[in-house]
N, C-alpha and C. Protein backbone atom coordinates (compact mmCIF):
# COMPACT_ATOMS: atom_id res chain seq x y z
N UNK A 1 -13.34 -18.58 30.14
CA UNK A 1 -12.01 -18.01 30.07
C UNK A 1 -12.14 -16.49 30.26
N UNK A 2 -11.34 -16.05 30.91
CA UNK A 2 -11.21 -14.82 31.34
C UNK A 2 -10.82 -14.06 30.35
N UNK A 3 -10.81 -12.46 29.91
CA UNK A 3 -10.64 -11.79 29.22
C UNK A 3 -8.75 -11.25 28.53
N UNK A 4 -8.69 -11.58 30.37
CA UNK A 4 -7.11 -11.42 30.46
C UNK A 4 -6.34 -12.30 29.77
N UNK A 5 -6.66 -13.54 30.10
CA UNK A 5 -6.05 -14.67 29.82
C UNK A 5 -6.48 -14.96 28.14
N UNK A 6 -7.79 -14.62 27.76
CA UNK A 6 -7.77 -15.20 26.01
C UNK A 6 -6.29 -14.03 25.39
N UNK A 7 -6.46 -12.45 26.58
CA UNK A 7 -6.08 -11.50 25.58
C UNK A 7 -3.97 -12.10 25.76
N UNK A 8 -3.73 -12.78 26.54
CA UNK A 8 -2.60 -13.56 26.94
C UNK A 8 -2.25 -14.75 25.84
N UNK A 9 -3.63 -15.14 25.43
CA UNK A 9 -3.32 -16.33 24.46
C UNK A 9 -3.31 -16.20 23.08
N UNK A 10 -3.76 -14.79 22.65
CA UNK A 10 -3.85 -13.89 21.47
C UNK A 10 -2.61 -13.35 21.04
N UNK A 11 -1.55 -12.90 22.37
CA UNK A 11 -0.82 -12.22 22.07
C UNK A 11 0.29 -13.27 21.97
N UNK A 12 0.30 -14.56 22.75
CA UNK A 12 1.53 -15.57 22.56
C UNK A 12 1.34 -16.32 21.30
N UNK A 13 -0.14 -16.19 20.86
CA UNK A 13 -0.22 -17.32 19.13
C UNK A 13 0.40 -15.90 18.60
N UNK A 14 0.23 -14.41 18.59
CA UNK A 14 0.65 -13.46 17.52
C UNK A 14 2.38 -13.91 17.71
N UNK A 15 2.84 -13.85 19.33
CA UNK A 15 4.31 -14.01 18.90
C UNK A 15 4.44 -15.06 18.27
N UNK A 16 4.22 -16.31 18.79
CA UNK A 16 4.45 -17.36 18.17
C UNK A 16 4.37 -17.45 16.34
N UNK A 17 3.53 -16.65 15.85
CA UNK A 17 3.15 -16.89 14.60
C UNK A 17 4.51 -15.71 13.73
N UNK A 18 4.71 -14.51 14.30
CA UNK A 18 5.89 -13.81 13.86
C UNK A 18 7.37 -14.90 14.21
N UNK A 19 7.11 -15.16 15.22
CA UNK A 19 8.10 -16.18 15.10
C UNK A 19 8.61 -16.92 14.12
N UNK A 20 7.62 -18.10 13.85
CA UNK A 20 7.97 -18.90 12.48
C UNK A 20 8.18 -18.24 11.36
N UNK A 21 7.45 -17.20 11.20
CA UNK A 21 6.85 -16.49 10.04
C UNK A 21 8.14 -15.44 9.80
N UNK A 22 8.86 -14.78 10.39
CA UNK A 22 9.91 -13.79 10.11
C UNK A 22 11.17 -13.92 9.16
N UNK A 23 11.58 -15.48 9.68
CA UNK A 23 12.73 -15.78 8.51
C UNK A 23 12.37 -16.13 7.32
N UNK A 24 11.19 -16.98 7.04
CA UNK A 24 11.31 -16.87 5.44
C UNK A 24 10.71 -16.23 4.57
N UNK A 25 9.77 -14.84 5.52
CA UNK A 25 9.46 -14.18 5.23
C UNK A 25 9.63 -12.90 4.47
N UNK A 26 10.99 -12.57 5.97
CA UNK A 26 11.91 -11.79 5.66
C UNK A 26 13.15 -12.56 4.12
N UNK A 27 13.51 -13.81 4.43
CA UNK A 27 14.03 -13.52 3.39
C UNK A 27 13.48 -13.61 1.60
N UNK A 28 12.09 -13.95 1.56
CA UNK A 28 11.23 -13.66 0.30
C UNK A 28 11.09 -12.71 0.17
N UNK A 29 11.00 -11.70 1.24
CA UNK A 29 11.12 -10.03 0.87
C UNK A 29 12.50 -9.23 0.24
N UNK A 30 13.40 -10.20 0.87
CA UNK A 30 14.67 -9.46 -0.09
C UNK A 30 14.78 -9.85 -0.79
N UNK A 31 14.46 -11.30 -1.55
CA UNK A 31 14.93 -11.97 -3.04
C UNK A 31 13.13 -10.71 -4.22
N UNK A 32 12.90 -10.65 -3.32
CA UNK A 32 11.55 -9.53 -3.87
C UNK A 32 12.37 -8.05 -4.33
N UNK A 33 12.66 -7.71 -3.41
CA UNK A 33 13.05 -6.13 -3.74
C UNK A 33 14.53 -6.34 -4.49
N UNK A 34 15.45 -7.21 -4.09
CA UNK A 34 16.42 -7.44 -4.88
C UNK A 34 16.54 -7.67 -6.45
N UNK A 35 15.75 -8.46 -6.79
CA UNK A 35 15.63 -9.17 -7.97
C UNK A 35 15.65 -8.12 -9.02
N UNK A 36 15.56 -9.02 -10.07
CA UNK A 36 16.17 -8.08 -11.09
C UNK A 36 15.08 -8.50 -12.77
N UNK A 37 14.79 -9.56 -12.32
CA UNK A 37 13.47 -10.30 -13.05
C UNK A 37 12.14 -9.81 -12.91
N UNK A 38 11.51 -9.34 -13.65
CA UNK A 38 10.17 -8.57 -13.84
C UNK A 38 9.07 -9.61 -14.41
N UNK A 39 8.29 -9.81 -13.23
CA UNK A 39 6.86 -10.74 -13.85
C UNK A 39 6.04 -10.27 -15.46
N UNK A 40 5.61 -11.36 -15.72
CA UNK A 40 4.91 -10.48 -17.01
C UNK A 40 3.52 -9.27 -16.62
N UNK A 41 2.93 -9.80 -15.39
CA UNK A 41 1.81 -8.36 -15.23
C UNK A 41 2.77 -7.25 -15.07
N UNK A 42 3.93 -7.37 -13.69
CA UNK A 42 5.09 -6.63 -13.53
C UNK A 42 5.68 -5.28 -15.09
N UNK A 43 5.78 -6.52 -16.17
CA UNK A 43 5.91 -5.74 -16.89
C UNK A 43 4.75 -4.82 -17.89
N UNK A 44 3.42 -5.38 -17.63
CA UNK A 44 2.60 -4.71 -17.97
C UNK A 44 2.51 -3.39 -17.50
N UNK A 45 2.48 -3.55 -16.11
CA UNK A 45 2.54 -1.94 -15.46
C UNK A 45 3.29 -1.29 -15.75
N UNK A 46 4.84 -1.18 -15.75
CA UNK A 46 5.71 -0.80 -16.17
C UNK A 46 5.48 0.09 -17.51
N UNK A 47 5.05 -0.92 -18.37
CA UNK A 47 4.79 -0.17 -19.65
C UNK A 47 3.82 1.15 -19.71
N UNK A 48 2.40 0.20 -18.63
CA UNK A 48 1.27 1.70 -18.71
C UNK A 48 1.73 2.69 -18.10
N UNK A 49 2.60 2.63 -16.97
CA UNK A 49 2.93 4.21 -16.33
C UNK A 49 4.31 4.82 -17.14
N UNK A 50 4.84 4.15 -18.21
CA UNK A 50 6.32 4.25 -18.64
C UNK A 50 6.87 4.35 -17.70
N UNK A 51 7.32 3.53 -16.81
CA UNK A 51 8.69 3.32 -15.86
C UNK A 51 9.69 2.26 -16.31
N UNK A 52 10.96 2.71 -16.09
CA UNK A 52 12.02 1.34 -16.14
C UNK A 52 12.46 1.13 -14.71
N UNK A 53 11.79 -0.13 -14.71
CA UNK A 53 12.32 -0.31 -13.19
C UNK A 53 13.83 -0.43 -13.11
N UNK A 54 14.52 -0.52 -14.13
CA UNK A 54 16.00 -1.17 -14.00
C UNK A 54 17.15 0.36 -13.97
N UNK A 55 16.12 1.40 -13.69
CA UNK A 55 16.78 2.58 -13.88
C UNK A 55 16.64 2.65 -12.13
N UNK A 56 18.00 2.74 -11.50
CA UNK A 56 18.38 3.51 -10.36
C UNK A 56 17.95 5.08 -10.21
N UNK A 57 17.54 4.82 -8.82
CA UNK A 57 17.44 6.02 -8.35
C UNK A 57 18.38 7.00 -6.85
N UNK A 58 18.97 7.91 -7.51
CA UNK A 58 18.95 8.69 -6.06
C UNK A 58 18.19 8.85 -5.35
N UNK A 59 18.70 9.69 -3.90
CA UNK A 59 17.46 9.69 -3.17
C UNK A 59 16.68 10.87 -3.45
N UNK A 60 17.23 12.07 -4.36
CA UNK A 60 16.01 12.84 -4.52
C UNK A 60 15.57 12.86 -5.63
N UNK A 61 15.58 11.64 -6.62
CA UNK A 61 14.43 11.23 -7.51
C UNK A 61 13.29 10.10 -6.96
N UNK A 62 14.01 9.48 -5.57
CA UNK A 62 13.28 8.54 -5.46
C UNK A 62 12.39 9.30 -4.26
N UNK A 63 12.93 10.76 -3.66
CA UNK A 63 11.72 10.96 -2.93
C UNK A 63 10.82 11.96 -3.72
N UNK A 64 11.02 12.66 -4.86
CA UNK A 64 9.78 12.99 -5.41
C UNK A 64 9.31 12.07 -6.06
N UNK A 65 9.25 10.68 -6.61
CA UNK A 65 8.23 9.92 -6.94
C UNK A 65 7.46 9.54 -5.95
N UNK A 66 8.04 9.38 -4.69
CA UNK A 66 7.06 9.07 -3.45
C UNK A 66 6.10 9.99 -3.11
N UNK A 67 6.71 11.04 -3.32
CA UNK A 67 5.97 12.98 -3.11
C UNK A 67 4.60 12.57 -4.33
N UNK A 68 5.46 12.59 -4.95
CA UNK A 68 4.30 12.32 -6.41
C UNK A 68 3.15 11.83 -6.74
N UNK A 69 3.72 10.42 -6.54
CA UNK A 69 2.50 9.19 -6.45
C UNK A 69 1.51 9.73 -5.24
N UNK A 70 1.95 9.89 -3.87
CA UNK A 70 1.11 10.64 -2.63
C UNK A 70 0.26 11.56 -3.01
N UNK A 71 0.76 12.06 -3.94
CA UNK A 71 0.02 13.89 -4.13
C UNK A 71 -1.29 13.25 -5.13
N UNK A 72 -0.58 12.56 -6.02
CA UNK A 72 -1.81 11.92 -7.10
C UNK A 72 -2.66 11.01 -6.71
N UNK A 73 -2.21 10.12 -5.49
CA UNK A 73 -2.94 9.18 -4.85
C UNK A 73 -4.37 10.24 -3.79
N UNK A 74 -3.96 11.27 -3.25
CA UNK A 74 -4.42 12.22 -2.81
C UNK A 74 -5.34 12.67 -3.72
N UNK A 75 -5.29 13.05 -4.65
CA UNK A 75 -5.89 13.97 -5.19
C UNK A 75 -7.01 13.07 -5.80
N UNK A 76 -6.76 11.87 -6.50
CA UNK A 76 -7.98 11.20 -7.17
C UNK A 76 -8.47 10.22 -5.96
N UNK A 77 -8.36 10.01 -5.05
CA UNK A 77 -9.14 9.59 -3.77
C UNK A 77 -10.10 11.03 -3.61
N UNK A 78 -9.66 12.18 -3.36
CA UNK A 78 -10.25 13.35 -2.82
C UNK A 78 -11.38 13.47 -3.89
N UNK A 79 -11.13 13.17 -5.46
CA UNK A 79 -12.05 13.62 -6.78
C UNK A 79 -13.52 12.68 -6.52
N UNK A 80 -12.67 11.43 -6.47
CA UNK A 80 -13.51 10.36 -5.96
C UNK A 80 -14.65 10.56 -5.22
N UNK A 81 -14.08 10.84 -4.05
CA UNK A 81 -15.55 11.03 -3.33
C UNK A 81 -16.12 12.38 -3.32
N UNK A 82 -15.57 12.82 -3.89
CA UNK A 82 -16.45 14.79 -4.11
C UNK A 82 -17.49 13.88 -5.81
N UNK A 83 -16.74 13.29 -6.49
CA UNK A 83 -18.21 12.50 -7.21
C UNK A 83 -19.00 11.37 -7.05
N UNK A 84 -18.96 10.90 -5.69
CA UNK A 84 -19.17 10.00 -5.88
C UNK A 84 -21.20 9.75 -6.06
N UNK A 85 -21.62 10.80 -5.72
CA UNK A 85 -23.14 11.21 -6.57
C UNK A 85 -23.48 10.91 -7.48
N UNK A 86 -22.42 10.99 -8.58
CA UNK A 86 -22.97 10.76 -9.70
C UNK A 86 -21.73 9.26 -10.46
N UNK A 87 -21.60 8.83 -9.46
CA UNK A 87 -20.66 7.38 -9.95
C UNK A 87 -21.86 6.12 -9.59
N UNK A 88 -21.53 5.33 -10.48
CA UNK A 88 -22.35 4.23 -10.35
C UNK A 88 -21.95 3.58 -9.20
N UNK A 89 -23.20 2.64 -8.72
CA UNK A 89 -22.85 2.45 -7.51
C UNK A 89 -22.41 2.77 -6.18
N UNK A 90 -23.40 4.35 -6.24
CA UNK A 90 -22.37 5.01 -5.09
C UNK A 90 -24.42 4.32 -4.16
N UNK A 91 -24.92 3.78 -4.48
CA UNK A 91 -26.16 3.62 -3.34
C UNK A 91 -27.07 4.82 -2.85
N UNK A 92 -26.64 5.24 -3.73
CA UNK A 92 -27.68 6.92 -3.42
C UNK A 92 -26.88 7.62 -2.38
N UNK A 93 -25.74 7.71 -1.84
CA UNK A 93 -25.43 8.86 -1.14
C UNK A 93 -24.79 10.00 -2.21
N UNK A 94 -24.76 10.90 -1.25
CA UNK A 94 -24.12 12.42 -2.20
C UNK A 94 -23.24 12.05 -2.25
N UNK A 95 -22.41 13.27 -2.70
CA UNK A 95 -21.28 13.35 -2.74
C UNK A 95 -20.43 13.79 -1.57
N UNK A 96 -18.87 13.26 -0.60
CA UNK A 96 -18.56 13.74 0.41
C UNK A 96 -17.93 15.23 0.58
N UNK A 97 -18.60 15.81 1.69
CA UNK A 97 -18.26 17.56 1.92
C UNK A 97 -16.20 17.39 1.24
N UNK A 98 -16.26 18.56 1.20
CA UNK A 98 -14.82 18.98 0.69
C UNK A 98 -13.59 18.84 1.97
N UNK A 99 -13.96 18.88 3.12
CA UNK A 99 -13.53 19.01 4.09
C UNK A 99 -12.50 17.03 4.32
N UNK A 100 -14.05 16.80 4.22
CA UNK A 100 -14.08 15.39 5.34
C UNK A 100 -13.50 14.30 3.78
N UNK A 101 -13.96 14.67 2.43
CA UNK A 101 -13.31 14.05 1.58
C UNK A 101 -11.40 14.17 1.14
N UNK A 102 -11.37 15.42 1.75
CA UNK A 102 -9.63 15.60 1.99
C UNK A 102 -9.01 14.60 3.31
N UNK A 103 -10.12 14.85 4.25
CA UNK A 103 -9.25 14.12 5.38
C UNK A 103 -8.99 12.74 5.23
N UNK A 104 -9.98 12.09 4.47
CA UNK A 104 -10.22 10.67 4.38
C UNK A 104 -9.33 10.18 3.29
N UNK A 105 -8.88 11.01 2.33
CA UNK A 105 -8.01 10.93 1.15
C UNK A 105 -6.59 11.12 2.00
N UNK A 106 -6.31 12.10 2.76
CA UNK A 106 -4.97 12.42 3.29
C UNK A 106 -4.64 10.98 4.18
N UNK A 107 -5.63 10.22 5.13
CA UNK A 107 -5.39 9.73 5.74
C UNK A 107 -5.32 8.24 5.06
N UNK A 108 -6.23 8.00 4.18
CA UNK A 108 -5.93 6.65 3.67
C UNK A 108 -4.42 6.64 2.66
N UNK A 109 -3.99 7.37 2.05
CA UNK A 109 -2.52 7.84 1.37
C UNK A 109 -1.91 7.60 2.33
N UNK A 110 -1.64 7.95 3.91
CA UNK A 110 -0.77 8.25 4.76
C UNK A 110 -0.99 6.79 5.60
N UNK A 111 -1.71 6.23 5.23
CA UNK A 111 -1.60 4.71 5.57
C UNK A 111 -2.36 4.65 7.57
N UNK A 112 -2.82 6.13 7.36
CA UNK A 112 -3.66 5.62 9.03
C UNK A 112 -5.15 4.94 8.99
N UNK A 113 -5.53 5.17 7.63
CA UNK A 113 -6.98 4.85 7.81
C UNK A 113 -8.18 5.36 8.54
N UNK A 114 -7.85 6.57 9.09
CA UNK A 114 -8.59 7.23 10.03
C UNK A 114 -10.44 7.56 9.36
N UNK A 115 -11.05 7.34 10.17
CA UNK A 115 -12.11 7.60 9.03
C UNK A 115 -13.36 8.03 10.54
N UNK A 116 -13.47 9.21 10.20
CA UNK A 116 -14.61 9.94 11.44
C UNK A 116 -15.98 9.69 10.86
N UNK A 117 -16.61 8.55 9.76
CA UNK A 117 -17.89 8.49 9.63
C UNK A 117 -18.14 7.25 10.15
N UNK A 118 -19.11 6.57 9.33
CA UNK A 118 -19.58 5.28 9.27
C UNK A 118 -19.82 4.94 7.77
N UNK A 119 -18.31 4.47 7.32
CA UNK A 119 -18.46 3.74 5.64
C UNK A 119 -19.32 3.09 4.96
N UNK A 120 -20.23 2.16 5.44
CA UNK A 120 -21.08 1.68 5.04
C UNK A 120 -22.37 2.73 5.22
N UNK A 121 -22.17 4.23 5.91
CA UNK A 121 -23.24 4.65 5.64
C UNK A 121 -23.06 6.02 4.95
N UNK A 122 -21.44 6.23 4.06
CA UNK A 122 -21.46 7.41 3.74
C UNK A 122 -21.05 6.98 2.29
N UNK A 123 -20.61 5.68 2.13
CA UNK A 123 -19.49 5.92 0.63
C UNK A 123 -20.51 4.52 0.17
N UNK A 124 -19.77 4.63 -1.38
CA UNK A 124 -20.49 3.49 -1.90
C UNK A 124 -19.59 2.68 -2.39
N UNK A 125 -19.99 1.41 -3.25
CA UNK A 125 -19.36 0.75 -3.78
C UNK A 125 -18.10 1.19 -4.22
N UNK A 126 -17.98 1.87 -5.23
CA UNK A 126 -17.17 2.37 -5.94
C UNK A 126 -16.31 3.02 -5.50
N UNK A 127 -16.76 3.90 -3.98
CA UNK A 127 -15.66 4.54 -3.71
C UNK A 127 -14.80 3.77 -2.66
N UNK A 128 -15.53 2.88 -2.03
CA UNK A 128 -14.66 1.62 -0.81
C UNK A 128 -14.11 0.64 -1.58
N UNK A 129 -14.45 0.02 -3.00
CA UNK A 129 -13.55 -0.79 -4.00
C UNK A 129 -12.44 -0.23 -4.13
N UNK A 130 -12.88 1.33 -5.22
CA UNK A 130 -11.91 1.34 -6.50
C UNK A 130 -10.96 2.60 -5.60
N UNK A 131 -11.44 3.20 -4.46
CA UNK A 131 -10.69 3.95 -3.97
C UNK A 131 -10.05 3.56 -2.44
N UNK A 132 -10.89 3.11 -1.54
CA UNK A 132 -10.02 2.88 -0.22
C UNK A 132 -9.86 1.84 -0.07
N UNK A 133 -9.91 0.42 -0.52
CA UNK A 133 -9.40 -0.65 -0.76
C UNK A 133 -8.17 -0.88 -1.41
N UNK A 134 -8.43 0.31 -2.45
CA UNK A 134 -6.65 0.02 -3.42
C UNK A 134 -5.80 0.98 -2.34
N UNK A 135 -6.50 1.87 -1.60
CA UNK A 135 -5.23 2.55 -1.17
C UNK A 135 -4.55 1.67 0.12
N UNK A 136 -5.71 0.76 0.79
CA UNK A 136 -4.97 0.27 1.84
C UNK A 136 -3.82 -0.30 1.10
N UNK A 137 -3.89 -0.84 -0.13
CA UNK A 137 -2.31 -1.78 -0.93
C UNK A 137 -1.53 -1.06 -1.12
N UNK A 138 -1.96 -0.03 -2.08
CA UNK A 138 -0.63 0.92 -2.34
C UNK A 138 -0.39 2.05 -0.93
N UNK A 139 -0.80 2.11 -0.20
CA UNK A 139 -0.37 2.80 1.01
C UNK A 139 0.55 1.94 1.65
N UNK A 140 0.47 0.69 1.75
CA UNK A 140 1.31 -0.36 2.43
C UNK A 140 2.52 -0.51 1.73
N UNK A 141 2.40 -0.62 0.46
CA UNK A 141 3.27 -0.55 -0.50
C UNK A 141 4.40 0.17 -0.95
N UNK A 142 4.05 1.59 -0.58
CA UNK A 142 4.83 2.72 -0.23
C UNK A 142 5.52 3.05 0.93
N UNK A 143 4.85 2.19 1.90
CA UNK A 143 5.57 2.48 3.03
C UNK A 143 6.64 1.43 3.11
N UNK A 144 6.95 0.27 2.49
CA UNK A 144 7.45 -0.82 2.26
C UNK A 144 8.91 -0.89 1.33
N UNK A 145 8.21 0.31 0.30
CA UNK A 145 9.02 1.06 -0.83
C UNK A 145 10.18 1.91 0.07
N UNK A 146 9.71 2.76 1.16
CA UNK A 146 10.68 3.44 1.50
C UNK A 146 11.25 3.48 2.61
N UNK A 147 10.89 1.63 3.56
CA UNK A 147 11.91 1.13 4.02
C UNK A 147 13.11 0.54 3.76
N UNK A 148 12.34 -0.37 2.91
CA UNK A 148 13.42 -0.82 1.63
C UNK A 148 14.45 0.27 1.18
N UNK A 149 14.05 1.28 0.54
CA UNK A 149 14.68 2.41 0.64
C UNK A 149 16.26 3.04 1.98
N UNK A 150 15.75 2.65 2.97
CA UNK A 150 15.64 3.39 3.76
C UNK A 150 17.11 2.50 4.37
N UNK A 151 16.99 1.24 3.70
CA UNK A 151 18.02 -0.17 4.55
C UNK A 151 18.81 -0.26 3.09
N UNK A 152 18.61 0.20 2.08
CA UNK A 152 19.44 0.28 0.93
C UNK A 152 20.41 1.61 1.21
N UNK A 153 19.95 2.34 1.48
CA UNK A 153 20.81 4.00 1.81
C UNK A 153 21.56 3.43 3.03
N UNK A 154 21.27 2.60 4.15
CA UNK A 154 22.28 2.54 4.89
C UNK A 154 23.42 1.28 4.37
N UNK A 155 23.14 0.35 3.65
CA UNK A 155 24.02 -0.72 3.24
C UNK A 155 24.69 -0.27 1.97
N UNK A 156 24.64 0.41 0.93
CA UNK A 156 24.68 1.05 0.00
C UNK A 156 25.71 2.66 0.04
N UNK A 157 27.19 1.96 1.32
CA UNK A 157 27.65 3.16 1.72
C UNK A 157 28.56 4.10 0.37
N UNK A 158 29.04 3.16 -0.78
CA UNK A 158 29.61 3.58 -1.59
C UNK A 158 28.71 4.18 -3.07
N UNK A 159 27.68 4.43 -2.48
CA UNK A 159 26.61 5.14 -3.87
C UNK A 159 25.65 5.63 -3.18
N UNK A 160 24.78 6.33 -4.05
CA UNK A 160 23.86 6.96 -3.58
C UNK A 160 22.77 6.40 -4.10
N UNK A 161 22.03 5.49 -4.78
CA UNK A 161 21.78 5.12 -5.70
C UNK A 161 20.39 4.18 -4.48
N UNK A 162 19.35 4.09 -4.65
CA UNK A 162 17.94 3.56 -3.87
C UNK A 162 17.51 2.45 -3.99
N UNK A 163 17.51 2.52 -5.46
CA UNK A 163 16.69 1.57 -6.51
C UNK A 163 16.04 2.35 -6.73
N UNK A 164 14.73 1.77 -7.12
CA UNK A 164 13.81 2.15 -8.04
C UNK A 164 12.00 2.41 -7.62
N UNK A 165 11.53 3.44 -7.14
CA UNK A 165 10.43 3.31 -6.64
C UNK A 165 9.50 2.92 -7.06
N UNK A 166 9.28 2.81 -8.21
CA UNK A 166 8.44 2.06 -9.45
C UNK A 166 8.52 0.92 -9.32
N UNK A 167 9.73 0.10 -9.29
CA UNK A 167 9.69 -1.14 -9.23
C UNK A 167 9.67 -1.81 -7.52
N UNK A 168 9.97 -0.91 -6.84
CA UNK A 168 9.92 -1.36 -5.19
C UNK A 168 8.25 -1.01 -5.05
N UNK A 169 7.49 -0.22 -5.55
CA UNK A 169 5.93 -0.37 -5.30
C UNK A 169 5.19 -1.60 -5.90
N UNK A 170 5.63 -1.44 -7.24
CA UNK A 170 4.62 -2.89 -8.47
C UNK A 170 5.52 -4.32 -6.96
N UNK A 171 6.56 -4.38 -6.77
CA UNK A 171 7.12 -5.66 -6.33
C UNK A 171 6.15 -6.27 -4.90
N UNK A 172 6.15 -4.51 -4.71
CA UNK A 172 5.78 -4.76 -2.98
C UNK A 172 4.21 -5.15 -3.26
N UNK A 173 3.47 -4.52 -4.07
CA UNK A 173 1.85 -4.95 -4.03
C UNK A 173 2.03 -6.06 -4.83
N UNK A 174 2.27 -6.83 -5.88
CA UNK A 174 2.26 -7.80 -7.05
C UNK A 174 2.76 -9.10 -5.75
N UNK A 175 3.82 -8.93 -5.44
CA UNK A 175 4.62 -10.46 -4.85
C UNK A 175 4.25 -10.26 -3.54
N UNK A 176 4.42 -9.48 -2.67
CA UNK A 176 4.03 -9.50 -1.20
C UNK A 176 2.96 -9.38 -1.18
N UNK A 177 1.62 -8.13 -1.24
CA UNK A 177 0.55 -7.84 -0.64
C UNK A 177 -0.81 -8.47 -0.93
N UNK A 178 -0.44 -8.54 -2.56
CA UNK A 178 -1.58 -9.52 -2.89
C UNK A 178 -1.18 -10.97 -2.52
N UNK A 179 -0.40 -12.00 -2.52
CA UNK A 179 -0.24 -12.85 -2.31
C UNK A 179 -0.58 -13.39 -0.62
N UNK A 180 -0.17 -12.03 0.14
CA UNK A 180 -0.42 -12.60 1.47
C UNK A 180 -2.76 -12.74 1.66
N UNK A 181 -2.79 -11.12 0.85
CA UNK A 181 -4.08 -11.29 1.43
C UNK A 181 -4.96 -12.34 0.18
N UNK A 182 -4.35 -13.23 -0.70
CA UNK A 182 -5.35 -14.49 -1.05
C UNK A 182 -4.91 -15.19 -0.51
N UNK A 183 -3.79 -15.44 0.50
CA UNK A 183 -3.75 -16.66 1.28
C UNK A 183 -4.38 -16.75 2.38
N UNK A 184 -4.26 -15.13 3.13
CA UNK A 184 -5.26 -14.75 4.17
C UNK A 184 -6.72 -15.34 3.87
N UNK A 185 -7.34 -15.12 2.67
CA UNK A 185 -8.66 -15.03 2.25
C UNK A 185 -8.69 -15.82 2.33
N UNK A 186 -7.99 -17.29 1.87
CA UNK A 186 -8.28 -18.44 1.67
C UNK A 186 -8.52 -19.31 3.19
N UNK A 187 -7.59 -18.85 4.29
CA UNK A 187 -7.49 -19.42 5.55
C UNK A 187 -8.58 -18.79 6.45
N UNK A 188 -8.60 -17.80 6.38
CA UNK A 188 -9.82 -17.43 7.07
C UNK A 188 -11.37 -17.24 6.64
């Protein structure tokens, strides 16, 4: 089989698979962000960061929590690998230059993933677990947060009112992100 043709049969199983996959997808994503029922981990989190998810937000409370969480998501990704020398499990590498540990922090927050090394030969355990693994979720999560966002401000012509970014992040990683990637895990 030709290159053309597998890359022809790749791209008609991807439509095909958004196909089936969009309507009840899409609509588990709005009974998700809609809802008003909080899982019990749901409410665990809630408690450790003190958020009420059931507290509305404008849009400029709901864009400095986005500002917020980014800046803090930033900053302990960036701490991360400036220690990761002396973190267990870092496999004996140093710690990453100041430079290239900002870029890799800015870019995994910003959901590009850009990464100018070779991961398996610069970071360790600890910092590809507990730091760029969680950010691929909560980077997805946020961006998910402030579409949702984004289709509430336009349907939502008589208030100003968002929801809740606290509870549109825990919803989006808890019910969507983890659920897709253990089903992923499981199928592939």
């Amino acid at each position: 089989m030709s290159p053309q043709v597998a890359g022809l049969l790749q791209l008609t199983a991807l439509i095909a698979a958004l196909a089936l996959a969009y309507r009840p997808l899409g609509d588990y994503m709005a009974r998700v962000y809609s809802s008003e029922k909080n899982y019990r981990a749901e409410k665990w989190i809630y408690k450790a960061v003190g958020a009420n998810p059931a507290a509305e937000m404008r849009w400029p409370a709901y864009l400095r929590a986005v500002l917020a969480f980014s800046a803090v998501s930033v900053l302990f990704l960036y701490l991360m690998q400036r220690a990761q020398g002396s973190l267990p499990g870092s496999l004996g590498f140093s710690s990453i230059d100041p430079d290239q540990a900002f870029n890799t922090a800015a870019s995994f927050v910003a959901n590009t993933n850009w990464q100018s090394y070779y991961g398996e030969q610069a970071m360790g355990h600890v910092v590809q677990t507990g730091g760029l693994a969680v950010q691929n979720f909560l980077s997805a999560a946020v961006g998910m947060a402030v579409a949702v966002a984004l289709v509430r401000g336009f349907a939502r012509s008589r208030t100003g009112e968002l929801g809740n970014f606290w509870a549109d992040l825990v919803r989006g990683t808890v019910r969507i992100l983890l659920p897709i990637s253990v089903i992923g895990a499981i199928v592939l």
